[in-house]
C-alpha atoms as a PDB file:
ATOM      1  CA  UNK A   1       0.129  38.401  -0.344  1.00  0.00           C
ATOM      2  CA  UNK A   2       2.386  35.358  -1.601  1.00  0.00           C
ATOM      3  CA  UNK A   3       1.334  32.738   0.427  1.00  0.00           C
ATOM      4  CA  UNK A   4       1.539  28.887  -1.578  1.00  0.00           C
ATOM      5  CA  UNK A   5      -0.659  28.062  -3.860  1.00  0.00           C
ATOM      6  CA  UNK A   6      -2.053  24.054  -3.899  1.00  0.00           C
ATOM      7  CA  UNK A   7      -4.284  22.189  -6.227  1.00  0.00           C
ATOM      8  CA  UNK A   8      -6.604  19.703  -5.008  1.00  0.00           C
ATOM      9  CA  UNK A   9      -6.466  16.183  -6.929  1.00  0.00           C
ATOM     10  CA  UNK A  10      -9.926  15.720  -6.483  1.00  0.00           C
ATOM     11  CA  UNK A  11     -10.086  17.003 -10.034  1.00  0.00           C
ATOM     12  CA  UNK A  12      -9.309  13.917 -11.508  1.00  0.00           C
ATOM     13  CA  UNK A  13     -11.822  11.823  -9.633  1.00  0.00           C
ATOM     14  CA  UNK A  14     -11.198   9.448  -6.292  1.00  0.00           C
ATOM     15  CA  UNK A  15      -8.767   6.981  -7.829  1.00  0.00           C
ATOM     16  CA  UNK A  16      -5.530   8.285  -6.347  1.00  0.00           C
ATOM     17  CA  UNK A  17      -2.892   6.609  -7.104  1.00  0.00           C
ATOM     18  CA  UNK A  18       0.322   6.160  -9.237  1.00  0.00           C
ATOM     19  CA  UNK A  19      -1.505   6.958 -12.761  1.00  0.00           C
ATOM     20  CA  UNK A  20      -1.684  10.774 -11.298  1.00  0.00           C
ATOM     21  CA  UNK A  21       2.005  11.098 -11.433  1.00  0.00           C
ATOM     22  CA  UNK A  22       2.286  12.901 -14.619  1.00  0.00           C
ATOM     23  CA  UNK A  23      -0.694  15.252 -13.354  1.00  0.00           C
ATOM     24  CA  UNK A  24       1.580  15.919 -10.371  1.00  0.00           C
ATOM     25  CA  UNK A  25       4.361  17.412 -12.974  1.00  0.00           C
ATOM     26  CA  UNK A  26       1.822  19.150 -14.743  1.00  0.00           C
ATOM     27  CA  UNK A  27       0.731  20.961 -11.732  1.00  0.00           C
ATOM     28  CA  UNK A  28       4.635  22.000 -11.062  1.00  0.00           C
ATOM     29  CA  UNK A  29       5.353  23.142 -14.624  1.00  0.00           C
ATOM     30  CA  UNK A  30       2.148  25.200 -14.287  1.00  0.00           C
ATOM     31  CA  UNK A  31       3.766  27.079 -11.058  1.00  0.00           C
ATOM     32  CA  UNK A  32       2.069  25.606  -7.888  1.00  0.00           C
ATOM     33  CA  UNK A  33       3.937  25.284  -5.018  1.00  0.00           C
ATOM     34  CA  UNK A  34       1.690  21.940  -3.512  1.00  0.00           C
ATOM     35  CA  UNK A  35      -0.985  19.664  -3.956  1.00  0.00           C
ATOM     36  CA  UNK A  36      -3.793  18.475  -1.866  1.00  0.00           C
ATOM     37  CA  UNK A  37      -4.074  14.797  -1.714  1.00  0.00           C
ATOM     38  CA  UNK A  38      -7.166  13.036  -0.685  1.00  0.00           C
ATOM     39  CA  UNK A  39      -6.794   9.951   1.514  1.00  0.00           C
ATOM     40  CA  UNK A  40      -8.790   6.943   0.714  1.00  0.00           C
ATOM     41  CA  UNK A  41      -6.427   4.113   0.797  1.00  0.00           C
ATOM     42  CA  UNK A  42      -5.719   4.098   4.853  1.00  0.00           C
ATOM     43  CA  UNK A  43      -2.876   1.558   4.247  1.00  0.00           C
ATOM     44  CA  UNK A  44       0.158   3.425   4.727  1.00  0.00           C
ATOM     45  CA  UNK A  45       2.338   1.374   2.436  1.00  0.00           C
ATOM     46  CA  UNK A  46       0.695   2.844  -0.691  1.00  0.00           C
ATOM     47  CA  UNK A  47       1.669   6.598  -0.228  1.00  0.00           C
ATOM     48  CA  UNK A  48       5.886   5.706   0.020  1.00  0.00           C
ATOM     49  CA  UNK A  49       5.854   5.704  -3.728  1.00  0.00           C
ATOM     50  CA  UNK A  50       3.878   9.449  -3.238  1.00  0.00           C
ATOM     51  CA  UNK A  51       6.231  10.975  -0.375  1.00  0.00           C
ATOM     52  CA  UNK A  52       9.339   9.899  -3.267  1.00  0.00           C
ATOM     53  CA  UNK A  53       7.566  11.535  -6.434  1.00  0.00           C
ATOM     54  CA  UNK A  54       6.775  14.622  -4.116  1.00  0.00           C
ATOM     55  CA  UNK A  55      10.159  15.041  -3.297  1.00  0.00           C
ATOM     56  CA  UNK A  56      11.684  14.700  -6.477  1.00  0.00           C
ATOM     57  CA  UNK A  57       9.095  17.643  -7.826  1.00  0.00           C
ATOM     58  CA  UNK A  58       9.526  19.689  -4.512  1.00  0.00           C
ATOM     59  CA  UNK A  59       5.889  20.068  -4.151  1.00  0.00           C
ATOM     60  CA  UNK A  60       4.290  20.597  -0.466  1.00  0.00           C
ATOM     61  CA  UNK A  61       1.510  18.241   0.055  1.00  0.00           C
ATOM     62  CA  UNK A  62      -1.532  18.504   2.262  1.00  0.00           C
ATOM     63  CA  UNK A  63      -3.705  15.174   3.578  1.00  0.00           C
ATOM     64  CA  UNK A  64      -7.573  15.400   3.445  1.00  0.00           C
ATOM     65  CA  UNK A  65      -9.657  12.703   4.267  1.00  0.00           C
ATOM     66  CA  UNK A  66     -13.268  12.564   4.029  1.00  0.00           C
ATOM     67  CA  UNK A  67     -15.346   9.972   5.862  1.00  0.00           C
ATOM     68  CA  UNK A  68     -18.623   8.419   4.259  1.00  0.00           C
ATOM     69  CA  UNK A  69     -21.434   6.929   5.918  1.00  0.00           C
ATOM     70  CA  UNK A  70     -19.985   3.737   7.309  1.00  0.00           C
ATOM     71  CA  UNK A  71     -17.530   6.203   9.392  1.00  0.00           C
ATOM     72  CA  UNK A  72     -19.079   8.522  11.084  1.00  0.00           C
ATOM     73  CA  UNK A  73     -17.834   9.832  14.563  1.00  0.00           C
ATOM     74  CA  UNK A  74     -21.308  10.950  15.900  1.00  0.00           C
ATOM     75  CA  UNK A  75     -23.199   7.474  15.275  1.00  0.00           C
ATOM     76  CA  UNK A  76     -25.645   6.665  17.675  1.00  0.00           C
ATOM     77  CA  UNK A  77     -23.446   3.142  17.306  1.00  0.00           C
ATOM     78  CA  UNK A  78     -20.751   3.226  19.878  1.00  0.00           C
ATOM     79  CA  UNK A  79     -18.888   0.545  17.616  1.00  0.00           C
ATOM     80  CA  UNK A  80     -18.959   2.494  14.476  1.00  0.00           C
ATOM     81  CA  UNK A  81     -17.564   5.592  16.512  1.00  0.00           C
ATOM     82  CA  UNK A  82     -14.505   3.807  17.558  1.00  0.00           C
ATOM     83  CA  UNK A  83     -13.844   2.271  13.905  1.00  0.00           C
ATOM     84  CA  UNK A  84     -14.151   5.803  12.790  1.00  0.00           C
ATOM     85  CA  UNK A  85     -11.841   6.933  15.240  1.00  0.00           C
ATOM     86  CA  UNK A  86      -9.272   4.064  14.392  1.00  0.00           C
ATOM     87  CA  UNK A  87     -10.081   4.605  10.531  1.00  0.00           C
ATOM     88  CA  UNK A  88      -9.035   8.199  10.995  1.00  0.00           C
ATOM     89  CA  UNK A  89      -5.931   7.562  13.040  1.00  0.00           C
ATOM     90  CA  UNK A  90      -4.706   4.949   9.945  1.00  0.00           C
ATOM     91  CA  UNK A  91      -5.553   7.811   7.367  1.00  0.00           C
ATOM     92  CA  UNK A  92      -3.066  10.095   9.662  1.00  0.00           C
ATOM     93  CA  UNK A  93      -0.713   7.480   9.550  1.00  0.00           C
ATOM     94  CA  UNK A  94      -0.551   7.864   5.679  1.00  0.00           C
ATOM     95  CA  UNK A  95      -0.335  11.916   6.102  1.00  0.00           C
ATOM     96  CA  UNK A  96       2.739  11.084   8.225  1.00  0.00           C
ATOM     97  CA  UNK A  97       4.015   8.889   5.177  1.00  0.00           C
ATOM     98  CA  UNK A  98       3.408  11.567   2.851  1.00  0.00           C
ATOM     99  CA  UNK A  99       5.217  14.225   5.155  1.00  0.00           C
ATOM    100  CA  UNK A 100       2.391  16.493   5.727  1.00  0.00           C
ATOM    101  CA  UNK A 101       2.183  18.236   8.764  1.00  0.00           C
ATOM    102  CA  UNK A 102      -1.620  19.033   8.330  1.00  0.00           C
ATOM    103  CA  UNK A 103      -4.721  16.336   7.554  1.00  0.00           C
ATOM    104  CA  UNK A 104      -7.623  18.771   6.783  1.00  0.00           C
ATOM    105  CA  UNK A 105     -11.489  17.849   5.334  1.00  0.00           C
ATOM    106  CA  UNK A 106     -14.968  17.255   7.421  1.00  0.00           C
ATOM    107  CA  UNK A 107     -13.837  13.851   8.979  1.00  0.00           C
ATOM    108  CA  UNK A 108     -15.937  15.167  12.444  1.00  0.00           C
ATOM    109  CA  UNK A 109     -18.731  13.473  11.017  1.00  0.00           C
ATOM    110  CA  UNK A 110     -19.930  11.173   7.874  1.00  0.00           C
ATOM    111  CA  UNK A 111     -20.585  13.047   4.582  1.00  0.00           C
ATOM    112  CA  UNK A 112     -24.491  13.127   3.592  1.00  0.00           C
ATOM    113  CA  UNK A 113     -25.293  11.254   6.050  1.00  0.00           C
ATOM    114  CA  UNK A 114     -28.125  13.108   8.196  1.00  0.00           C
ATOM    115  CA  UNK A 115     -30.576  12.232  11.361  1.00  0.00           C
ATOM    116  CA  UNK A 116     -33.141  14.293  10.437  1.00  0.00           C
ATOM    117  CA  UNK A 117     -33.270  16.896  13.316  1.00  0.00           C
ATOM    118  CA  UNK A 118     -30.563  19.032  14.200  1.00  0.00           C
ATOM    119  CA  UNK A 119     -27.735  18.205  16.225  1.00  0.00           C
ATOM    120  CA  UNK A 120     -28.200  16.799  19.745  1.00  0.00           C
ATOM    121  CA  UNK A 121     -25.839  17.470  22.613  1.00  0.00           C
ATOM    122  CA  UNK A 122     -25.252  13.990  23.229  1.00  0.00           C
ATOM    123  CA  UNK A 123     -23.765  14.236  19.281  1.00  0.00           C
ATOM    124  CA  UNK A 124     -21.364  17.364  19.973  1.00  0.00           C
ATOM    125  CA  UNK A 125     -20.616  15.183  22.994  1.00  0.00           C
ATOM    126  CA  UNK A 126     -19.329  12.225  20.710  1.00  0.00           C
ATOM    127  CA  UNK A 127     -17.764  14.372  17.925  1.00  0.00           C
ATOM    128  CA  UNK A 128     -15.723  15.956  20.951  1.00  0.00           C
ATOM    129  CA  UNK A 129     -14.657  12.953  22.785  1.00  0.00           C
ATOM    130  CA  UNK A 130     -13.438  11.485  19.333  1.00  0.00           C
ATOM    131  CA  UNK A 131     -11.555  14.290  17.943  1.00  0.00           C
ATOM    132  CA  UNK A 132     -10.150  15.270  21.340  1.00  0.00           C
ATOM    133  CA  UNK A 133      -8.421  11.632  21.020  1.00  0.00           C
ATOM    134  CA  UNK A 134      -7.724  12.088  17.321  1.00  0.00           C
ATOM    135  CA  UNK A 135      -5.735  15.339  18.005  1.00  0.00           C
ATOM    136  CA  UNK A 136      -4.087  13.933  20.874  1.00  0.00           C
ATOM    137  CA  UNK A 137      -2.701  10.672  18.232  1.00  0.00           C
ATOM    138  CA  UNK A 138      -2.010  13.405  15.833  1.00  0.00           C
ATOM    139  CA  UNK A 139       0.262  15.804  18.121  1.00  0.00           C
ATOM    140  CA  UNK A 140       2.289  12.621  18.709  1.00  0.00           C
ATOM    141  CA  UNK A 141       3.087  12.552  14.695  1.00  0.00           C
ATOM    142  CA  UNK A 142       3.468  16.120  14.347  1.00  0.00           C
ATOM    143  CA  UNK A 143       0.209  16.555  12.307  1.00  0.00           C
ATOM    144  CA  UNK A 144      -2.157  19.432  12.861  1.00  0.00           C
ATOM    145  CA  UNK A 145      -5.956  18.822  12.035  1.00  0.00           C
ATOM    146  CA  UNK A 146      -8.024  21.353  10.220  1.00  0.00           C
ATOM    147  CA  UNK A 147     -11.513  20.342  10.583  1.00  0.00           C
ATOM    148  CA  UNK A 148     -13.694  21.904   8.159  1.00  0.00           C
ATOM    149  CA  UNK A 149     -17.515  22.815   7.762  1.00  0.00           C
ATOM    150  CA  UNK A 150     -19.982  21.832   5.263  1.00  0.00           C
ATOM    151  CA  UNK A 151     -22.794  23.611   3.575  1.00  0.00           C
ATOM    152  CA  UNK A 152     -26.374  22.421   5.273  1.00  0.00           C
ATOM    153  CA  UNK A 153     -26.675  20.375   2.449  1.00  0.00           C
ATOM    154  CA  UNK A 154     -23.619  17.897   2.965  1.00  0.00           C
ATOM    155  CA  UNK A 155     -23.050  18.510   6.948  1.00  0.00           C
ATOM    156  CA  UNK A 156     -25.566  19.015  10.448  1.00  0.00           C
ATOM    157  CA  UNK A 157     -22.903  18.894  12.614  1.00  0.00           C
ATOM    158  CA  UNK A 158     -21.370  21.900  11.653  1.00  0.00           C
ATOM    159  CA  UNK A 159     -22.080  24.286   8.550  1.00  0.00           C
ATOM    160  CA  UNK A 160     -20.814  27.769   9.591  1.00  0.00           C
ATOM    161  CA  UNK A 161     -17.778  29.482  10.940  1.00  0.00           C
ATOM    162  CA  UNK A 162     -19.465  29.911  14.208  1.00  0.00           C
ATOM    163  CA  UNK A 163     -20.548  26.307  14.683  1.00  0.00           C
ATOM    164  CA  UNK A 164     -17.035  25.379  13.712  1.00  0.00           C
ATOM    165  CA  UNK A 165     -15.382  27.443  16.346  1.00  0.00           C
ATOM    166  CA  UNK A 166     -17.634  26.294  18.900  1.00  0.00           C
ATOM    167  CA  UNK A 167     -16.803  22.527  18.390  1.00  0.00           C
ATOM    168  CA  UNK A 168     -12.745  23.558  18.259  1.00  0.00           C
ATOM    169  CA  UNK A 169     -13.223  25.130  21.275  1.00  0.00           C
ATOM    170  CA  UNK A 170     -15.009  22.683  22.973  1.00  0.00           C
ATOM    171  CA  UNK A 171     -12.174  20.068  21.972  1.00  0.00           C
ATOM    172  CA  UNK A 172      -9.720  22.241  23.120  1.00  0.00           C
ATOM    173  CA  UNK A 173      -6.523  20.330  22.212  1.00  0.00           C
ATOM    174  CA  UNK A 174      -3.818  22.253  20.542  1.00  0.00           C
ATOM    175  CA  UNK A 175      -3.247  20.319  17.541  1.00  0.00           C
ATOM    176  CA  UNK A 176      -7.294  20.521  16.554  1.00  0.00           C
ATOM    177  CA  UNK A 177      -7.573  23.407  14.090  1.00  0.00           C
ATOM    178  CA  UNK A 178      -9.732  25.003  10.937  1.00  0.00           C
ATOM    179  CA  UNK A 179      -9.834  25.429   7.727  1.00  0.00           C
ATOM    180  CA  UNK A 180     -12.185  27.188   5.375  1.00  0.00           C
ATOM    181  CA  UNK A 181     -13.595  26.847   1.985  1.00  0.00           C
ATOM    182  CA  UNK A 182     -15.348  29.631   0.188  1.00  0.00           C
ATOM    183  CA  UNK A 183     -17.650  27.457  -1.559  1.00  0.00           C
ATOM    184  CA  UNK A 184     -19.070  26.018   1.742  1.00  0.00           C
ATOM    185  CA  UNK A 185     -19.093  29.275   2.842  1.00  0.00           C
ATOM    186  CA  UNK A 186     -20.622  31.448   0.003  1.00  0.00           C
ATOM    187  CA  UNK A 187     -23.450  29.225   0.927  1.00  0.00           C
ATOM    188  CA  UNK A 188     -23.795  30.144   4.832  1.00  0.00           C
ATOM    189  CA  UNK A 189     -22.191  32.968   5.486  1.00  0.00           C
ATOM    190  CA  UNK A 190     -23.616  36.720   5.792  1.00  0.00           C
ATOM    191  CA  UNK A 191     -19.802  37.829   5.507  1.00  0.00           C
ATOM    192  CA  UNK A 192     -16.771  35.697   4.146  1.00  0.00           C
ATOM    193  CA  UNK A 193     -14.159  38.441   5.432  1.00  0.00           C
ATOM    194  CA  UNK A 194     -15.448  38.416   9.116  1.00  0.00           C
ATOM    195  CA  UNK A 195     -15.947  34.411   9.307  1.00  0.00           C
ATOM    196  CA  UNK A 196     -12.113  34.536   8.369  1.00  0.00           C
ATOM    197  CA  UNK A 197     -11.486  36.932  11.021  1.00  0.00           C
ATOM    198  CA  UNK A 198     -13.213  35.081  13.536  1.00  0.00           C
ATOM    199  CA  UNK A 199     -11.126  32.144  12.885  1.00  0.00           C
ATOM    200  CA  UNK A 200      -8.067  34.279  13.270  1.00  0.00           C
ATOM    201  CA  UNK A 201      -4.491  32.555  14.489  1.00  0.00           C
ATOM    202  CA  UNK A 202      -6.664  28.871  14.878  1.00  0.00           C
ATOM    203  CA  UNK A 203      -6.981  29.253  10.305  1.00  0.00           C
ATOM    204  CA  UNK A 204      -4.560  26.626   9.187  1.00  0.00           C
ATOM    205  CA  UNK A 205      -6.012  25.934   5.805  1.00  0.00           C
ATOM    206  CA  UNK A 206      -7.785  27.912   3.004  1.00  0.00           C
ATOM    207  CA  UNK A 207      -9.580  25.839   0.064  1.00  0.00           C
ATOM    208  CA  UNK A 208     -10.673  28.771  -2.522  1.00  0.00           C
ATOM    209  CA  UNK A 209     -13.681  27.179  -4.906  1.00  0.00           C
ATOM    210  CA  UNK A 210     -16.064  29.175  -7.016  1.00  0.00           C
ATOM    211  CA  UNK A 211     -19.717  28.465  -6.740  1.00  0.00           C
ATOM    212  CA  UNK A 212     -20.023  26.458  -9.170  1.00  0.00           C
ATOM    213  CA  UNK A 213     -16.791  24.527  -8.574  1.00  0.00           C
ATOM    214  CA  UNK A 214     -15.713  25.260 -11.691  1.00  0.00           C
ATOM    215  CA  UNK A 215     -12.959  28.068 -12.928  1.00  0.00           C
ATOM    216  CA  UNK A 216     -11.759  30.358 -10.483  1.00  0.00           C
ATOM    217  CA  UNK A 217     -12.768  34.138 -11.211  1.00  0.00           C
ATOM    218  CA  UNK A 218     -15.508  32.736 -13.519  1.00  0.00           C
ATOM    219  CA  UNK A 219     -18.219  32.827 -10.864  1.00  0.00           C
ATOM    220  CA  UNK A 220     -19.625  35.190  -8.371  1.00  0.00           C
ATOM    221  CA  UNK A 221     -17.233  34.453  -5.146  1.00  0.00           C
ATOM    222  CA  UNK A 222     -15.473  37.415  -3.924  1.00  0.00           C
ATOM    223  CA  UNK A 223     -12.141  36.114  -4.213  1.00  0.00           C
ATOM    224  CA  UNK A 224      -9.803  39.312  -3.626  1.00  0.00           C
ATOM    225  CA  UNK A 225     -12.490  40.077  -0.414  1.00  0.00           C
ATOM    226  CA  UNK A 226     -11.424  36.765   0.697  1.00  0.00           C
ATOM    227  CA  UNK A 227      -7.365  37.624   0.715  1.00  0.00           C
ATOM    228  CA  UNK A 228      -7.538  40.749   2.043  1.00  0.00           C
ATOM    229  CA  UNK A 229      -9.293  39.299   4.761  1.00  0.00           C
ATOM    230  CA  UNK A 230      -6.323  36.284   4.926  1.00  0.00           C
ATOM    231  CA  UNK A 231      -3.958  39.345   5.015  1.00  0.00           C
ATOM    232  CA  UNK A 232      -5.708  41.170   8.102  1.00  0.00           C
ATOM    233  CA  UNK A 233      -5.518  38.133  10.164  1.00  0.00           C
ATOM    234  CA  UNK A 234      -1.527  37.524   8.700  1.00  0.00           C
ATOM    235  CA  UNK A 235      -2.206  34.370   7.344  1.00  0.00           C
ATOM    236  CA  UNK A 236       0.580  32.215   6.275  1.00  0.00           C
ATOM    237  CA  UNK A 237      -0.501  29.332   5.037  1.00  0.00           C
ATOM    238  CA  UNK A 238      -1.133  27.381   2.068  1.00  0.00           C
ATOM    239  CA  UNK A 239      -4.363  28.709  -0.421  1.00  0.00           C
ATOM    240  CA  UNK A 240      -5.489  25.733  -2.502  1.00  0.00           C
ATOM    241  CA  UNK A 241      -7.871  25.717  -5.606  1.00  0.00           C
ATOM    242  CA  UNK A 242     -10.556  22.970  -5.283  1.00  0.00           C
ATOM    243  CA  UNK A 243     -12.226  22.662  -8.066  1.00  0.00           C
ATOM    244  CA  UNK A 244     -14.517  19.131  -9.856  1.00  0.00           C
ATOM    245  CA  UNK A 245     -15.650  17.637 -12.584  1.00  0.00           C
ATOM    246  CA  UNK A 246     -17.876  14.775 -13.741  1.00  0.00           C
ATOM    247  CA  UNK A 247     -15.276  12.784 -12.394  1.00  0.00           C
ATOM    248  CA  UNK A 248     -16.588  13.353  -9.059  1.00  0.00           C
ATOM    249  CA  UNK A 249     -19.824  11.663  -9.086  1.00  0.00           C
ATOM    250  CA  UNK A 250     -20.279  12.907  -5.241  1.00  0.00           C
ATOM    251  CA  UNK A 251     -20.299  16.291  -6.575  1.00  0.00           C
ATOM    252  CA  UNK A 252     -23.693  15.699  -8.449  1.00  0.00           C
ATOM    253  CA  UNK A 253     -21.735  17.655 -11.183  1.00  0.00           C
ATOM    254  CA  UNK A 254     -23.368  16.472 -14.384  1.00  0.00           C
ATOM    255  CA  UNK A 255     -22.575  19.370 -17.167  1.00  0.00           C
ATOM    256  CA  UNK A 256     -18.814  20.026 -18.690  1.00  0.00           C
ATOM    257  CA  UNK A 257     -18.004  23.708 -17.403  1.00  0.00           C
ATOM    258  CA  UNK A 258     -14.278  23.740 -18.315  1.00  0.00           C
ATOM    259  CA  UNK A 259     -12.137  22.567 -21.658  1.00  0.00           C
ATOM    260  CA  UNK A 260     -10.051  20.365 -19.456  1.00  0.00           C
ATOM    261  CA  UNK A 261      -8.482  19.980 -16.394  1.00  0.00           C
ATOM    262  CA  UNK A 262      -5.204  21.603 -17.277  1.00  0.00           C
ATOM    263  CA  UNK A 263      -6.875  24.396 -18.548  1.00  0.00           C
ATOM    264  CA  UNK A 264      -8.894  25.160 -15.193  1.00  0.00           C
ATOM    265  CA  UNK A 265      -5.639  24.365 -13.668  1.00  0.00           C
ATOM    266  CA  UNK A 266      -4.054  27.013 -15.435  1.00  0.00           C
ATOM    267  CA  UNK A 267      -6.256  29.792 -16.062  1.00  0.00           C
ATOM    268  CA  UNK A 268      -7.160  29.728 -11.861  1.00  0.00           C
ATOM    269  CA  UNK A 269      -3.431  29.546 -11.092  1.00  0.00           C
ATOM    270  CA  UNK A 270      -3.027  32.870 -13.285  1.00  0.00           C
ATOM    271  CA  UNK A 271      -6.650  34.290 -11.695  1.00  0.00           C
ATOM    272  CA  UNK A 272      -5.257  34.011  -8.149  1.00  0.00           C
ATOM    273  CA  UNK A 273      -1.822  35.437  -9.220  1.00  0.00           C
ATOM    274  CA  UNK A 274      -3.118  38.227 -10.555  1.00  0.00           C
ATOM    275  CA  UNK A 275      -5.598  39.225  -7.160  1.00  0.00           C
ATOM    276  CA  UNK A 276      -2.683  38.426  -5.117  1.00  0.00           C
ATOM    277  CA  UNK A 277      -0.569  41.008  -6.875  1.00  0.00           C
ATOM    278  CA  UNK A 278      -3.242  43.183  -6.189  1.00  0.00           C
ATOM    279  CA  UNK A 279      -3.443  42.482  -2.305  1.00  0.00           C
END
């Protein structure tokens, strides 16, 4: 395999913005081909200066927003659904300014935030009416979405490859795809290799994390289970590391598991190098 390799910012914490630059030219001198960039700021002005340094290091970028509780697409609030869906049309708006052709993360519902039974159908009815529209506003920028699931910890909506596929399919719009992460998914799945499979052509983004979101190849995910599977299906698309630190206090991650950041950036760079060589 030689697909790209990306890097998630999330590293560094949520403040994303111009003090990251030199991180972004640490990440090229270390040999990644792209970054993941997390959208916060949903004012579109304040990623020009990002789409400019991007350029100028040749890096591919990917958008992922995340929405928190004040967002959430499958409130029983009818207001708060439509601010959600604006919010996430803006944050689109800023992948466009970036030049990303993806915007990828769990944005089909509010992070944490649960009702306290499982999901009704009146909820897949909401999260389907609102990213039905979202894809529709994204096809006209030439952005894809890759909605992705949550462990049953962070997510009710959906929290396995199955439940995923279900809720793309009942969207049913073209420019509504998936992604997966392996730490989500070390967590609810019986098999990593056939949840990939399932997802087959509709797989637009991969997110490889260990378990303990720490160094790649340091843990217990099956990493080199996880390509081969990528290769069976003929996947072409970017594999990012996402990895976090204290500085991501929505992590819960209290404990110091790495010597730095450039160090985890490194060594996991080298990890997945070495596994792809191998697949």
């Amino acid at each position: 395999m030689k697909n790209k390799i990306g890097m998630n910012l999330l590293l560094w914490g949520t403040e994303i913005d111009e003090s990251l630059f030199p991180v972004l030219e640490d990440i090229k001198k270390a040999g990644y081909d792209g970054v993941e960039i997390p959208i916060f700021d949903t004012n579109p002005s304040h990623w020009k200066s990002w789409r400019k340094k991007l350029d100028e290091l040749e890096l591919d970028r990917i958008a992922v927003t995340i929405n928190g509780p004040d967002h959430n697409q499958i409130s029983t609030d009818p207001s708060q659904r439509k601010n959600t869906l604006e919010r996430n049309k803006q944050a689109l708006e800023c992948a466009s300014v970036l030049g990303s052709t993806l915007m990828t993360g769990p944005f089909h519902s509010a992070l944490g935030a649960f009702s306290g039974t499982k999901v009704s159908a009146e909820e897949k009815l909401w999260a389907k009416e609102n990213l039905h529209a979202l894809a529709q506003y994204a096809e006209t920028l030439g952005i894809t979405l890759g909605l992705e699931y949550l462990n049953r910890f962070e997510s009710y909506l959906v929290s396995c490859a199955d439940e995923l596929i279900e809720l793309v399919n009942d969207i049913n719009h073209p420019a509504c795809k998936m992604m997966f992460d392996t730490f989500h998914a070390n967590i609810e799945e019986k098999n990593m290799a056939t949840a990939i499979e399932k997802m087959g052509d509709r797989l637009v983004h991969v997110q490889l994390s260990e378990n303990d979101r720490a160094t790649l190849g340091r843990g217990h995910v099956d990493f080199p289970l996880v390509l081969q599977a990528l290769k069976n299906i003929n996947y072409q698309g970017m594999i990012s590391i996402e990895a976090f630190s204290t500085k991501l206090s929505a992590a819960n991650i209290w404990r110091k598991m790495f010597e730095s950041e450039m160090q985890l950036v490194t060594d996991s760079f080298n990890y997945i190098k070495s596994i792809q060589h191998e697949n």
